[in-house]
C-alpha atoms as a PDB file:
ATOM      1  CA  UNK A   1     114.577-158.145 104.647  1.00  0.00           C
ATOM      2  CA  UNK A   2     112.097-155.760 105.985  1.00  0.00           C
ATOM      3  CA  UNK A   3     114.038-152.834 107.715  1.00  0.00           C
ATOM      4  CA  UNK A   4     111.244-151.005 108.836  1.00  0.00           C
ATOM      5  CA  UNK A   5     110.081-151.257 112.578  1.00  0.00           C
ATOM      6  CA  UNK A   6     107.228-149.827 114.261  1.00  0.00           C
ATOM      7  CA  UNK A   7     109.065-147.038 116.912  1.00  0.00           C
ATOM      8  CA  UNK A   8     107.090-146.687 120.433  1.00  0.00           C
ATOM      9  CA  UNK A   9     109.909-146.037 122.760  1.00  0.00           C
ATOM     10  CA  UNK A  10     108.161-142.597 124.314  1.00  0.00           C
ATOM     11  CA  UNK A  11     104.830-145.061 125.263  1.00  0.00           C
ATOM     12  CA  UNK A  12     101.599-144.606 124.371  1.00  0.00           C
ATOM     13  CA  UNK A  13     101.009-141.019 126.591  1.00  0.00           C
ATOM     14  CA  UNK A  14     103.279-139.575 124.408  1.00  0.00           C
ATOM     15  CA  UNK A  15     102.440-140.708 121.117  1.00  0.00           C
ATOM     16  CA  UNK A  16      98.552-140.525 121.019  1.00  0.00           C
ATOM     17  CA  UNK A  17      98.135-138.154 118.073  1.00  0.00           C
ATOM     18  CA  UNK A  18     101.110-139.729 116.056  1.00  0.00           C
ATOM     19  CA  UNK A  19     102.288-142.723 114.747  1.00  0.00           C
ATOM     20  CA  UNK A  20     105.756-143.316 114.205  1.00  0.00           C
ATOM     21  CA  UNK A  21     108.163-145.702 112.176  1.00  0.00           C
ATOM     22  CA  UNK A  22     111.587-146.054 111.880  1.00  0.00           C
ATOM     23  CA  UNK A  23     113.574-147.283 109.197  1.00  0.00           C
ATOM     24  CA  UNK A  24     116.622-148.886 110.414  1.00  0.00           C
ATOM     25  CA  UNK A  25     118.873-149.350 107.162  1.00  0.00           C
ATOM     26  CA  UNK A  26     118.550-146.075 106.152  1.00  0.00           C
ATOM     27  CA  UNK A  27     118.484-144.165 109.125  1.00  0.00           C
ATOM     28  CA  UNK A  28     114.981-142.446 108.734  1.00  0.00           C
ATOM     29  CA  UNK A  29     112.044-141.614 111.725  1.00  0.00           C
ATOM     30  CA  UNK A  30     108.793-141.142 110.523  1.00  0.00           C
ATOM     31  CA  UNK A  31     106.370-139.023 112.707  1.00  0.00           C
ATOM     32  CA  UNK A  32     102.809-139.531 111.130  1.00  0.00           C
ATOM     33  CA  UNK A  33     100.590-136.813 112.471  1.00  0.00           C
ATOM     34  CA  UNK A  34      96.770-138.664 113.805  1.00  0.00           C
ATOM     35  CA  UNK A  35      95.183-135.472 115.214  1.00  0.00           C
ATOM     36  CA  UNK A  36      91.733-135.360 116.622  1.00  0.00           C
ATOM     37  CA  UNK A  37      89.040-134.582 116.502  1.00  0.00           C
ATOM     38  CA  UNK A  38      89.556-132.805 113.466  1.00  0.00           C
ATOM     39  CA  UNK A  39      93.236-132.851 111.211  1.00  0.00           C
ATOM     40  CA  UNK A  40      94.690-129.490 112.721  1.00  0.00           C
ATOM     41  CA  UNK A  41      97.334-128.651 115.053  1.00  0.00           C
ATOM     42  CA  UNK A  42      95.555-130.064 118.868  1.00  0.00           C
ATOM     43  CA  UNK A  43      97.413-129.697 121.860  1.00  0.00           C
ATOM     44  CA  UNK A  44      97.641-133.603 121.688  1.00  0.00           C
ATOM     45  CA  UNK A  45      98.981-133.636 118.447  1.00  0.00           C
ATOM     46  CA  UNK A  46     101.724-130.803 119.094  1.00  0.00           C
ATOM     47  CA  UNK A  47     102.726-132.172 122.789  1.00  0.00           C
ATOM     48  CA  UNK A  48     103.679-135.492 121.382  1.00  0.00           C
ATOM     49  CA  UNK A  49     105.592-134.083 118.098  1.00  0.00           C
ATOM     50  CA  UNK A  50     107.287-131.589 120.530  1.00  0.00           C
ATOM     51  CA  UNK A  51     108.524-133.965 122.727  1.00  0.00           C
ATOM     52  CA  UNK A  52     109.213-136.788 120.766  1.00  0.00           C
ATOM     53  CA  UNK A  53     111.717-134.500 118.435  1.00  0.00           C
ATOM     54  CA  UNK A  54     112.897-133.010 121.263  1.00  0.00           C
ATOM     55  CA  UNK A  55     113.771-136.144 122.783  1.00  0.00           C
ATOM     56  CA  UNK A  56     115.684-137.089 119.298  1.00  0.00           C
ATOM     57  CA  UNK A  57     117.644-133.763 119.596  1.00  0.00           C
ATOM     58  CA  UNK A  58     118.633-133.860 123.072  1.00  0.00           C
ATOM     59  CA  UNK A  59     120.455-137.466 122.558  1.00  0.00           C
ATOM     60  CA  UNK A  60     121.998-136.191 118.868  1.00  0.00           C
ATOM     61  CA  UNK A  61     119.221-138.607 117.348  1.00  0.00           C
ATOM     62  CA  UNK A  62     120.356-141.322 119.261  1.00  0.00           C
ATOM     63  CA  UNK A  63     117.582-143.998 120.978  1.00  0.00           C
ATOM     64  CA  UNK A  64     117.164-147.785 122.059  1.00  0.00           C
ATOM     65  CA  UNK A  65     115.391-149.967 120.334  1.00  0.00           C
ATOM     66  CA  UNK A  66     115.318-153.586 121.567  1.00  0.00           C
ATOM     67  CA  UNK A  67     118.272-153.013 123.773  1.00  0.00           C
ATOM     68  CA  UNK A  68     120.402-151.647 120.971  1.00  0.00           C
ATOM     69  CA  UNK A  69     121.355-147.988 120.212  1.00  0.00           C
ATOM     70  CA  UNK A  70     119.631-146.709 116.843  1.00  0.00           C
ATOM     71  CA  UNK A  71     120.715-143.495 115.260  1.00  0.00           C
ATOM     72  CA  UNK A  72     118.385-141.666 113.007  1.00  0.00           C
ATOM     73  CA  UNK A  73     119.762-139.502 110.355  1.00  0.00           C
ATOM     74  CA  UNK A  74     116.832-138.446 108.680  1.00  0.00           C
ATOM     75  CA  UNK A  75     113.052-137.281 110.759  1.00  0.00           C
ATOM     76  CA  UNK A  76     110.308-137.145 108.467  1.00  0.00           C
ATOM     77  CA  UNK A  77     106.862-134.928 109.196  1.00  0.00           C
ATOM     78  CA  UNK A  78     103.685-136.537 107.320  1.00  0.00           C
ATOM     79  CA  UNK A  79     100.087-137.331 108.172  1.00  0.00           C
ATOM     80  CA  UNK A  80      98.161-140.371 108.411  1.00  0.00           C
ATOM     81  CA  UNK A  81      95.461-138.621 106.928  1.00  0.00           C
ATOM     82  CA  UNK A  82      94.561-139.254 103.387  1.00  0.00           C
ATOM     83  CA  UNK A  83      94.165-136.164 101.457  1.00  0.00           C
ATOM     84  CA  UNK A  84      95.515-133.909 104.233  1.00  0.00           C
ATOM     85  CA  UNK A  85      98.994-133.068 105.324  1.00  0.00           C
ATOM     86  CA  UNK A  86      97.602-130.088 108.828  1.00  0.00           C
ATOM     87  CA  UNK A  87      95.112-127.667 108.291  1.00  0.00           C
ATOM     88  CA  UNK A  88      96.956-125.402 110.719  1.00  0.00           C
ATOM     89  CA  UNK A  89      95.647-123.897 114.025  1.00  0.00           C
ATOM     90  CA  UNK A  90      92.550-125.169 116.295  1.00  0.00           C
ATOM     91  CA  UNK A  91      90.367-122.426 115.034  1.00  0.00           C
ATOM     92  CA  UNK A  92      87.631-123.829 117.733  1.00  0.00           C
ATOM     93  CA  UNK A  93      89.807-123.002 120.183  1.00  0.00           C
ATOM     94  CA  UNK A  94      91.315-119.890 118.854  1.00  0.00           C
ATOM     95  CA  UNK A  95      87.671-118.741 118.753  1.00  0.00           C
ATOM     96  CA  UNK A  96      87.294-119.677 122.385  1.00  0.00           C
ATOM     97  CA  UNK A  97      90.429-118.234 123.519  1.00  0.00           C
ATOM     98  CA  UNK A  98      89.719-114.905 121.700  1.00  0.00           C
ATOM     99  CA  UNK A  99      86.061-114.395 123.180  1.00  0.00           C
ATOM    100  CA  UNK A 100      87.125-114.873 126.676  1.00  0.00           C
ATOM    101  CA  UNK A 101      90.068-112.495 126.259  1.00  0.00           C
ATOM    102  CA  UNK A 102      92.257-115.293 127.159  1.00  0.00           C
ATOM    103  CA  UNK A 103      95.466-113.942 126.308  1.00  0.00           C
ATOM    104  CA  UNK A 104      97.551-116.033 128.409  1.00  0.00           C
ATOM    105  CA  UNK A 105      95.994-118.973 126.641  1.00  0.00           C
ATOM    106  CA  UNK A 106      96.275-118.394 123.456  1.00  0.00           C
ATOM    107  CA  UNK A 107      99.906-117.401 124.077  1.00  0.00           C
ATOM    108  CA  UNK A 108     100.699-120.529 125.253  1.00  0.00           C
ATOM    109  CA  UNK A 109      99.015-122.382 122.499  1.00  0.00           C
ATOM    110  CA  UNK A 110     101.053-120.284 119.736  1.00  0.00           C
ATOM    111  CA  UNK A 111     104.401-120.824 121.506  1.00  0.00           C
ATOM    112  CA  UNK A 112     103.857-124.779 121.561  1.00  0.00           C
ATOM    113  CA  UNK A 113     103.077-124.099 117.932  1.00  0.00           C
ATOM    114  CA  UNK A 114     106.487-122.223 117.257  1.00  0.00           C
ATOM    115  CA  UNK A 115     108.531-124.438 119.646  1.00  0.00           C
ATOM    116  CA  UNK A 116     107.878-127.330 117.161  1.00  0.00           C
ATOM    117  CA  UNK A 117     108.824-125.405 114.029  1.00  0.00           C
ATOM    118  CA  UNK A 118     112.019-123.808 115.734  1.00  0.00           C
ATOM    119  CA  UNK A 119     112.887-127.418 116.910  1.00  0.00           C
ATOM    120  CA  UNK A 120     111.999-128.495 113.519  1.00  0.00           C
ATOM    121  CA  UNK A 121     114.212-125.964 111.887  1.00  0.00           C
ATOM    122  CA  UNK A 122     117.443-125.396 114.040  1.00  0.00           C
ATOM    123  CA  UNK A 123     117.758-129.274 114.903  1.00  0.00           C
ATOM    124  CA  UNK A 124     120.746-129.123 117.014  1.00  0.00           C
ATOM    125  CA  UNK A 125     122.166-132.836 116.275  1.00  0.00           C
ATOM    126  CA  UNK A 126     123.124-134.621 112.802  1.00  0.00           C
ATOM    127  CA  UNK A 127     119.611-135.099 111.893  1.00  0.00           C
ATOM    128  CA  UNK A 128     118.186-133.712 108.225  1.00  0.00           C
ATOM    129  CA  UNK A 129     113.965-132.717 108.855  1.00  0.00           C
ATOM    130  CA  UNK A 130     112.328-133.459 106.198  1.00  0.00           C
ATOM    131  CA  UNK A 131     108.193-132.692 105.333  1.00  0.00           C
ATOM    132  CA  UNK A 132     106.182-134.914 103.160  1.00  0.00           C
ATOM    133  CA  UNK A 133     103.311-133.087 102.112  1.00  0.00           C
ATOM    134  CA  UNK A 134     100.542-135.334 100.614  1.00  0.00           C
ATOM    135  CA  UNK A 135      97.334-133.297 100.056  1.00  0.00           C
ATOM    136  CA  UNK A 136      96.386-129.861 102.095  1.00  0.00           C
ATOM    137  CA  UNK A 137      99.008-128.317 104.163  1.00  0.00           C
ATOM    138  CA  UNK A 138      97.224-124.597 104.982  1.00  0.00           C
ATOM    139  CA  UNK A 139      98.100-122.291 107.724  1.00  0.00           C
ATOM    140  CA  UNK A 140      99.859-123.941 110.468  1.00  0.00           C
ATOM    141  CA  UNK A 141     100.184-126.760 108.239  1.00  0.00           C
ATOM    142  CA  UNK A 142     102.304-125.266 105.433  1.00  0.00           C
ATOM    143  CA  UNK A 143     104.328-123.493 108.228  1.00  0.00           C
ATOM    144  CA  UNK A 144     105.601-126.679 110.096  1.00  0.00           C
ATOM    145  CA  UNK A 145     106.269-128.063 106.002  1.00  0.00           C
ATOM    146  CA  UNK A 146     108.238-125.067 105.810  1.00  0.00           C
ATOM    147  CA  UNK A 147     110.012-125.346 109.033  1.00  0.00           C
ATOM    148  CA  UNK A 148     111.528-128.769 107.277  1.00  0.00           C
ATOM    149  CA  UNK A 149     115.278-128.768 105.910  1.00  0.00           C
ATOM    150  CA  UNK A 150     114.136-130.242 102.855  1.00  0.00           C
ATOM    151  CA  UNK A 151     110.124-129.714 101.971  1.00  0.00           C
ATOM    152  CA  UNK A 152     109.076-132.978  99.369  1.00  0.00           C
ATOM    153  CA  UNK A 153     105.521-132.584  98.167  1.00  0.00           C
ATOM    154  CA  UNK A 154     103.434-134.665  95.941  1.00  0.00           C
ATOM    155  CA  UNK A 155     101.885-132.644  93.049  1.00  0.00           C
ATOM    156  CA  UNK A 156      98.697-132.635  93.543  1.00  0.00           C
ATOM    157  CA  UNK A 157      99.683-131.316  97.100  1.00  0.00           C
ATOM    158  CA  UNK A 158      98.344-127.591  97.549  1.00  0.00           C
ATOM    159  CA  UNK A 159      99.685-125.158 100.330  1.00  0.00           C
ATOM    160  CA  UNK A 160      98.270-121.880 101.392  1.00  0.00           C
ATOM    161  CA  UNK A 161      98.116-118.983 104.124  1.00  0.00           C
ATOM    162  CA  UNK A 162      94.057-118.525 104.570  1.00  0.00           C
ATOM    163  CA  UNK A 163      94.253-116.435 107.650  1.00  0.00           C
ATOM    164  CA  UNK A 164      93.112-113.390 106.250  1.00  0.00           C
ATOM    165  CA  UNK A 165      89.732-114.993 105.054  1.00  0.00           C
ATOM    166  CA  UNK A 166      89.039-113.961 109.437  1.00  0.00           C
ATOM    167  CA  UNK A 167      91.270-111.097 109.206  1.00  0.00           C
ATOM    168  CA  UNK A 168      94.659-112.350 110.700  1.00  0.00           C
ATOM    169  CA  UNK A 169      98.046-113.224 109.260  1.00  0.00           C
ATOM    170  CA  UNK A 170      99.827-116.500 110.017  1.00  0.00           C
ATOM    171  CA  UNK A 171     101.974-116.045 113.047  1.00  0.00           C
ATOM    172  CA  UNK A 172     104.138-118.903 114.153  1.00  0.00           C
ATOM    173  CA  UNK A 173     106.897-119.171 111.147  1.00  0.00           C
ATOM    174  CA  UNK A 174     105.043-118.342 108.188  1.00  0.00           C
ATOM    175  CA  UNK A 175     106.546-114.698 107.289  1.00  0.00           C
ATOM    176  CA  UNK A 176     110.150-115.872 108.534  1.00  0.00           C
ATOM    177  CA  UNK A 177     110.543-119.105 106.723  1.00  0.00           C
ATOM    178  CA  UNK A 178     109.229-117.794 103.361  1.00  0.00           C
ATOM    179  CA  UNK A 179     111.245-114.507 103.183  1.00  0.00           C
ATOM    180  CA  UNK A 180     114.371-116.902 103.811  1.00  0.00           C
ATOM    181  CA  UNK A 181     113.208-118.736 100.794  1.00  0.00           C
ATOM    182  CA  UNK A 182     111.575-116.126  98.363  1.00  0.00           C
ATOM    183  CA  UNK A 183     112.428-112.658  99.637  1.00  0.00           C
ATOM    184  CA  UNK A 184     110.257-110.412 101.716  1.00  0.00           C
ATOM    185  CA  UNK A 185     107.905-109.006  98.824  1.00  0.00           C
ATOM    186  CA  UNK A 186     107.123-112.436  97.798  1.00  0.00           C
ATOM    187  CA  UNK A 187     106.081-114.088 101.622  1.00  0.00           C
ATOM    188  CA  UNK A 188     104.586-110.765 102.461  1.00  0.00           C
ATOM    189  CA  UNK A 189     102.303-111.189  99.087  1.00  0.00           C
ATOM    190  CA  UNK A 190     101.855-114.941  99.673  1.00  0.00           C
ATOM    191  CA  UNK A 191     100.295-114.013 103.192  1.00  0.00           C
ATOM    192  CA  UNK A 192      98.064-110.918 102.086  1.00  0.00           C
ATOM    193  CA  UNK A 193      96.571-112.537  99.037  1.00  0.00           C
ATOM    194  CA  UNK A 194      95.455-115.617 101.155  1.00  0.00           C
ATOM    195  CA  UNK A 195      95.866-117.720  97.870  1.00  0.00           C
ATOM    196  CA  UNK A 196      96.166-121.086  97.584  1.00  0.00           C
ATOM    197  CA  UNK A 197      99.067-122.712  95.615  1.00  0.00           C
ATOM    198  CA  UNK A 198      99.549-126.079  93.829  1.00  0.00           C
ATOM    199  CA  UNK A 199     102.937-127.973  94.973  1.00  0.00           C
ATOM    200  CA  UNK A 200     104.235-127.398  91.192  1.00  0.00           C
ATOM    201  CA  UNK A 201     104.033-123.976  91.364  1.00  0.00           C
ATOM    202  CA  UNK A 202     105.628-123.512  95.132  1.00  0.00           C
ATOM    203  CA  UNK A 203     108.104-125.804  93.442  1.00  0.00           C
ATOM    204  CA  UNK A 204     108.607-123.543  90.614  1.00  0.00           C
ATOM    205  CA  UNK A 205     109.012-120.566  93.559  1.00  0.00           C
ATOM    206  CA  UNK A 206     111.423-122.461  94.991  1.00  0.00           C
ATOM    207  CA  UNK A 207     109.618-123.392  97.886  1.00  0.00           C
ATOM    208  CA  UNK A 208     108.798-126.793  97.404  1.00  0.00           C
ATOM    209  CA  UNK A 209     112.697-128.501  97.258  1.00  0.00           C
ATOM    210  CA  UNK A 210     111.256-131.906  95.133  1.00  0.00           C
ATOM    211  CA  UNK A 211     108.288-132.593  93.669  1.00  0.00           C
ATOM    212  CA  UNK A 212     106.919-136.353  93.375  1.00  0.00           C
ATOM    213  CA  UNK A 213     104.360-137.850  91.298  1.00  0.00           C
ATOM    214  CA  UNK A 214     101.206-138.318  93.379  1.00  0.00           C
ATOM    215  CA  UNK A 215     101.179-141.747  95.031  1.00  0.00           C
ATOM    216  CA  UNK A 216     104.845-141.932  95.133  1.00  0.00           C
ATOM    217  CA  UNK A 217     106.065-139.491  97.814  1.00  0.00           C
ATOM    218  CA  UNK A 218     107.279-142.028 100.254  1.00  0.00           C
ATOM    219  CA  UNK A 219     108.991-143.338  96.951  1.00  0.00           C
ATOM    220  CA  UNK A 220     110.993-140.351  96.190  1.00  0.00           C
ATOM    221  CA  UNK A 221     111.621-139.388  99.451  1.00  0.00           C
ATOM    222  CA  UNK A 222     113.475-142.797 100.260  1.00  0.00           C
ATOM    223  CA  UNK A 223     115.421-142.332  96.763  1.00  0.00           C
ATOM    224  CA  UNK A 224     116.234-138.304  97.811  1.00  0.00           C
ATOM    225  CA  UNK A 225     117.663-140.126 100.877  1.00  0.00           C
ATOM    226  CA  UNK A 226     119.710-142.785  99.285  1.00  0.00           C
ATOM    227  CA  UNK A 227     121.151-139.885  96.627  1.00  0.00           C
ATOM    228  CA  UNK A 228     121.930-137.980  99.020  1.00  0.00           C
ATOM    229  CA  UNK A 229     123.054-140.045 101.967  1.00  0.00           C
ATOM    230  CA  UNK A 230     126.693-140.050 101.631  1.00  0.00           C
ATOM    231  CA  UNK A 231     126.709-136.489 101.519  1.00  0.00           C
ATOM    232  CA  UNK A 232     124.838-135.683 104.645  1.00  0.00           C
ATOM    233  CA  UNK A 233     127.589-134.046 106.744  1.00  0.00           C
ATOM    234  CA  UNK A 234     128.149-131.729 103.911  1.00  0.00           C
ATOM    235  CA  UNK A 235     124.284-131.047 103.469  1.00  0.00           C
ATOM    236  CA  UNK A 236     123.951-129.986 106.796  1.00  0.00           C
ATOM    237  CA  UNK A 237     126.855-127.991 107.123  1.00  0.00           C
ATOM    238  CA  UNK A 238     125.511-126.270 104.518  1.00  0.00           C
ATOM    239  CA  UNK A 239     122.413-125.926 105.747  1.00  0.00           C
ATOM    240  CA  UNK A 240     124.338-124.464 109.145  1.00  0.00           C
ATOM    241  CA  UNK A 241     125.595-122.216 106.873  1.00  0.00           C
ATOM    242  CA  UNK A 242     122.696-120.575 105.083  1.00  0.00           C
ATOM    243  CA  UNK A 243     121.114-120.107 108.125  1.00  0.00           C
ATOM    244  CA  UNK A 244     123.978-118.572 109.451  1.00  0.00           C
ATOM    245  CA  UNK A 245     123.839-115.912 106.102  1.00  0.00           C
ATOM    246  CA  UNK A 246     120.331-115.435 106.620  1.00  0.00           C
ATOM    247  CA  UNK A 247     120.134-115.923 110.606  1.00  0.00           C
ATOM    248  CA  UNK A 248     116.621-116.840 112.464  1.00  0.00           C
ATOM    249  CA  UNK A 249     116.396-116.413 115.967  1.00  0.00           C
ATOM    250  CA  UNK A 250     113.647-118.431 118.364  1.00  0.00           C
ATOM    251  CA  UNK A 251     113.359-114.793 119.772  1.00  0.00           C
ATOM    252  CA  UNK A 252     112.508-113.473 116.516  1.00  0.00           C
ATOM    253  CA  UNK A 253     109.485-115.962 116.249  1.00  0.00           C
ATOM    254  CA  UNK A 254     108.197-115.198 119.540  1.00  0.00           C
ATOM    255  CA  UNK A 255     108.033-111.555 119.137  1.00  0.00           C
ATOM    256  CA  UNK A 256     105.917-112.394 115.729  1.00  0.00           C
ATOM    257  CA  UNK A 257     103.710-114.659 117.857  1.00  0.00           C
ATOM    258  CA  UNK A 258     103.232-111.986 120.493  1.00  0.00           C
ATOM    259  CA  UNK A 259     101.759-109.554 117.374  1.00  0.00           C
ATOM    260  CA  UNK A 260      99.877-112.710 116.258  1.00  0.00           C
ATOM    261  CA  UNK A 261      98.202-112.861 119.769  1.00  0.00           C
ATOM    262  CA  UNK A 262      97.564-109.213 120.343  1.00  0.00           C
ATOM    263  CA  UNK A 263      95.945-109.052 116.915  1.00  0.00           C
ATOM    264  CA  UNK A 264      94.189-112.162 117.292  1.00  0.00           C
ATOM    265  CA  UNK A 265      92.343-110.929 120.581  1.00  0.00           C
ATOM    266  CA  UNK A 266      91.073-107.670 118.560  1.00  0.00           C
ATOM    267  CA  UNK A 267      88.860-110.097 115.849  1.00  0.00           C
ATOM    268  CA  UNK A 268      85.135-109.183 116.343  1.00  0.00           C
ATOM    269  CA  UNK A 269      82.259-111.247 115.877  1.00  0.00           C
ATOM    270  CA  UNK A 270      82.159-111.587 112.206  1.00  0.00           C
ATOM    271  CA  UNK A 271      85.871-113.004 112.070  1.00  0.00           C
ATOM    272  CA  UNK A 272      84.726-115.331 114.703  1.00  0.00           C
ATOM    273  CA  UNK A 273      82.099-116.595 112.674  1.00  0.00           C
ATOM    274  CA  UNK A 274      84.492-117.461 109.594  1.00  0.00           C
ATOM    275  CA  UNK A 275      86.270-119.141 112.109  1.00  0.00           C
ATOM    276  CA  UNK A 276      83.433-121.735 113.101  1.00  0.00           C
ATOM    277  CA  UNK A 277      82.792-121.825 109.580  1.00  0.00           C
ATOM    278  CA  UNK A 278      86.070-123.490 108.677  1.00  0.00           C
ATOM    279  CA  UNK A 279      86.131-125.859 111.854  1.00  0.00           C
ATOM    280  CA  UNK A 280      82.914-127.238 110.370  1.00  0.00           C
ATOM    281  CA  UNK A 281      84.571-127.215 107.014  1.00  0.00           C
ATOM    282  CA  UNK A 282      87.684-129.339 108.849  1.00  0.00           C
ATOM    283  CA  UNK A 283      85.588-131.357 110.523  1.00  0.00           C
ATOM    284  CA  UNK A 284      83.829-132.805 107.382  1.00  0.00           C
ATOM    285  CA  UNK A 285      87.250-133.438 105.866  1.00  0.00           C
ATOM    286  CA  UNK A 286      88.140-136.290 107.314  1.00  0.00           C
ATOM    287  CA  UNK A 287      86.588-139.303 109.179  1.00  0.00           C
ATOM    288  CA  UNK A 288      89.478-141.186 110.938  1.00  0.00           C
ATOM    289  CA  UNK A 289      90.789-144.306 110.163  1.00  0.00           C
ATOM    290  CA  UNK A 290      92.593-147.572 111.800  1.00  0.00           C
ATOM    291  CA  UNK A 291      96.308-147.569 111.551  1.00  0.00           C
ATOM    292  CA  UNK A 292      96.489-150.627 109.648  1.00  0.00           C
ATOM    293  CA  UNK A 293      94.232-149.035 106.777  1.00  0.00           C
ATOM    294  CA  UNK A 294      96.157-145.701 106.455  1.00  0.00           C
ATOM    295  CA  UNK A 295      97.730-145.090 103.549  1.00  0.00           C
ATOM    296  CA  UNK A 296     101.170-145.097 105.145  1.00  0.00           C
ATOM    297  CA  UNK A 297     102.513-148.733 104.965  1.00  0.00           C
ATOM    298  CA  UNK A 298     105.690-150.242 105.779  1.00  0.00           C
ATOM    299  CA  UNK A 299     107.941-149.821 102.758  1.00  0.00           C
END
């Protein structure tokens, strides 16, 4: 029997940029990310993942689904995207923010960003996050895969911190998630050198948690979830409890975002320009497709 139900309790405002799924015998919410126009972090795309796990965590992953109450135990991050898991910030609107002086703006926009990693991250109810990276996850991108409890990536997968190609860092998560994982040397050389690493190596960091075959992601995901299912409680009191040892605080990301936004608004007219450069780049990525032609298929 097919266990796996399309999930549109929020309705369609809130869900216009994402697709979602749930998987009743196992316990599992998908959120597939559908930005547009390009495959970055829009305000579309971030309002509806915000809310949506927000919702989840303010009912301890508890929702109604044909009259009955569901309970999710596992929410997964992906893309309906082939080839691309985020390519991070709007850049055309970081650009437009930046040469009106907008600070205001662009403040807002970065703390929408790091409300959905902290959410992400600290999920206050019995719910393991888990990102499924399938293809590029850069900037923004890798830092919401990081945010994840458990980060599965296909190998062919690649991850990187490009900002400094327009002379920034990566503000919302990037510098706080890897030192938790790496140490301080490593995330501070992972964000200078602006490189751009292949899921086995971040898995031979330590970074990536599992590594899957390409193709198979979903595959090993669902198996990671049946292996470790009985176990969950402990998992994420564990999880409590390294975090705990190594505390984060939201406070801590919005003071990095406020350095992110200062130095941001001091980029001249030749970082701007790299900018546009890559939002071309982004846009040729990807040309959308229907739902029902996505890669991501009921399992």
């Amino acid at each position: 029997m097919n266990s796996v139900v399309q999930f549109n309790q929020f309705g369609k405002a809130n869900i216009e940029q994402m697709r979602t799924r749930f998987d009743e015998e196992r316990g599992v919410m998908w959120f597939f990310m559908r930005p547009e126009p390009r495959p970055c972090f829009t305000y579309g795309c971030m309002k509806s993942l915000y809310f949506n796990q927000s919702y989840l965590e303010s009912n301890q992953g508890k929702f109604y689904l044909d009259n009955i109450s569901r309970q999710v135990n596992y929410l997964v991050l992906a893309s309906d995207v082939p080839g691309i898991y985020n390519l991070g910030g709007d850049l055309s609107v970081f650009a437009d923010f930046i040469r009106g002086q907008k600070r205001d703006e662009l403040l807002v926009y970065a703390r929408l960003c790091v409300d959905n990693v902290w959410t992400f991250y600290n999920m206050d109810a019995p719910i393991t996050t888990i990102s499924l990276v399938q293809g590029q996850a850069m900037g923004g991108g890798f830092e919401a895969a990081l945010s994840a409890h458990v980060l599965i990536a296909e190998r062919s997968a690649q991850m990187g911190l490009p900002e400094v190609l327009f002379n920034l860092f990566p503000g919302m998560g990037a510098l706080s998630f890897l030192s938790r994982k790496v140490g301080i040397h490593v995330a501070e050389a992972m964000v200078r050198s602006g490189k751009i690493y292949s899921a086995v190596e971040l898995h031979h960091m330590g970074v990536v948690d599992v590594l899957a075959e390409d193709g198979e992601g979903e595959k090993v995901l669902l198996e990671w979830v049946n292996k470790n299912s009985r176990s969950s409680n402990s998992f994420q009191a564990i999880r409590r409890a390294k975090q705990r040892v190594h505390p984060l605080t939201l406070q801590e990301l919005y003071d990095i975002t406020e350095i992110w936004v200062d130095a941001a608004l001091r980029l001249d007219e030749r970082n701007l320009k790299v900018m546009e450069r890559l939002v071309r780049a982004q846009n040729s990525k990807v040309v959308m497709q229907p739902v029902d032609t996505v890669r991501h298929q009921s399992a």
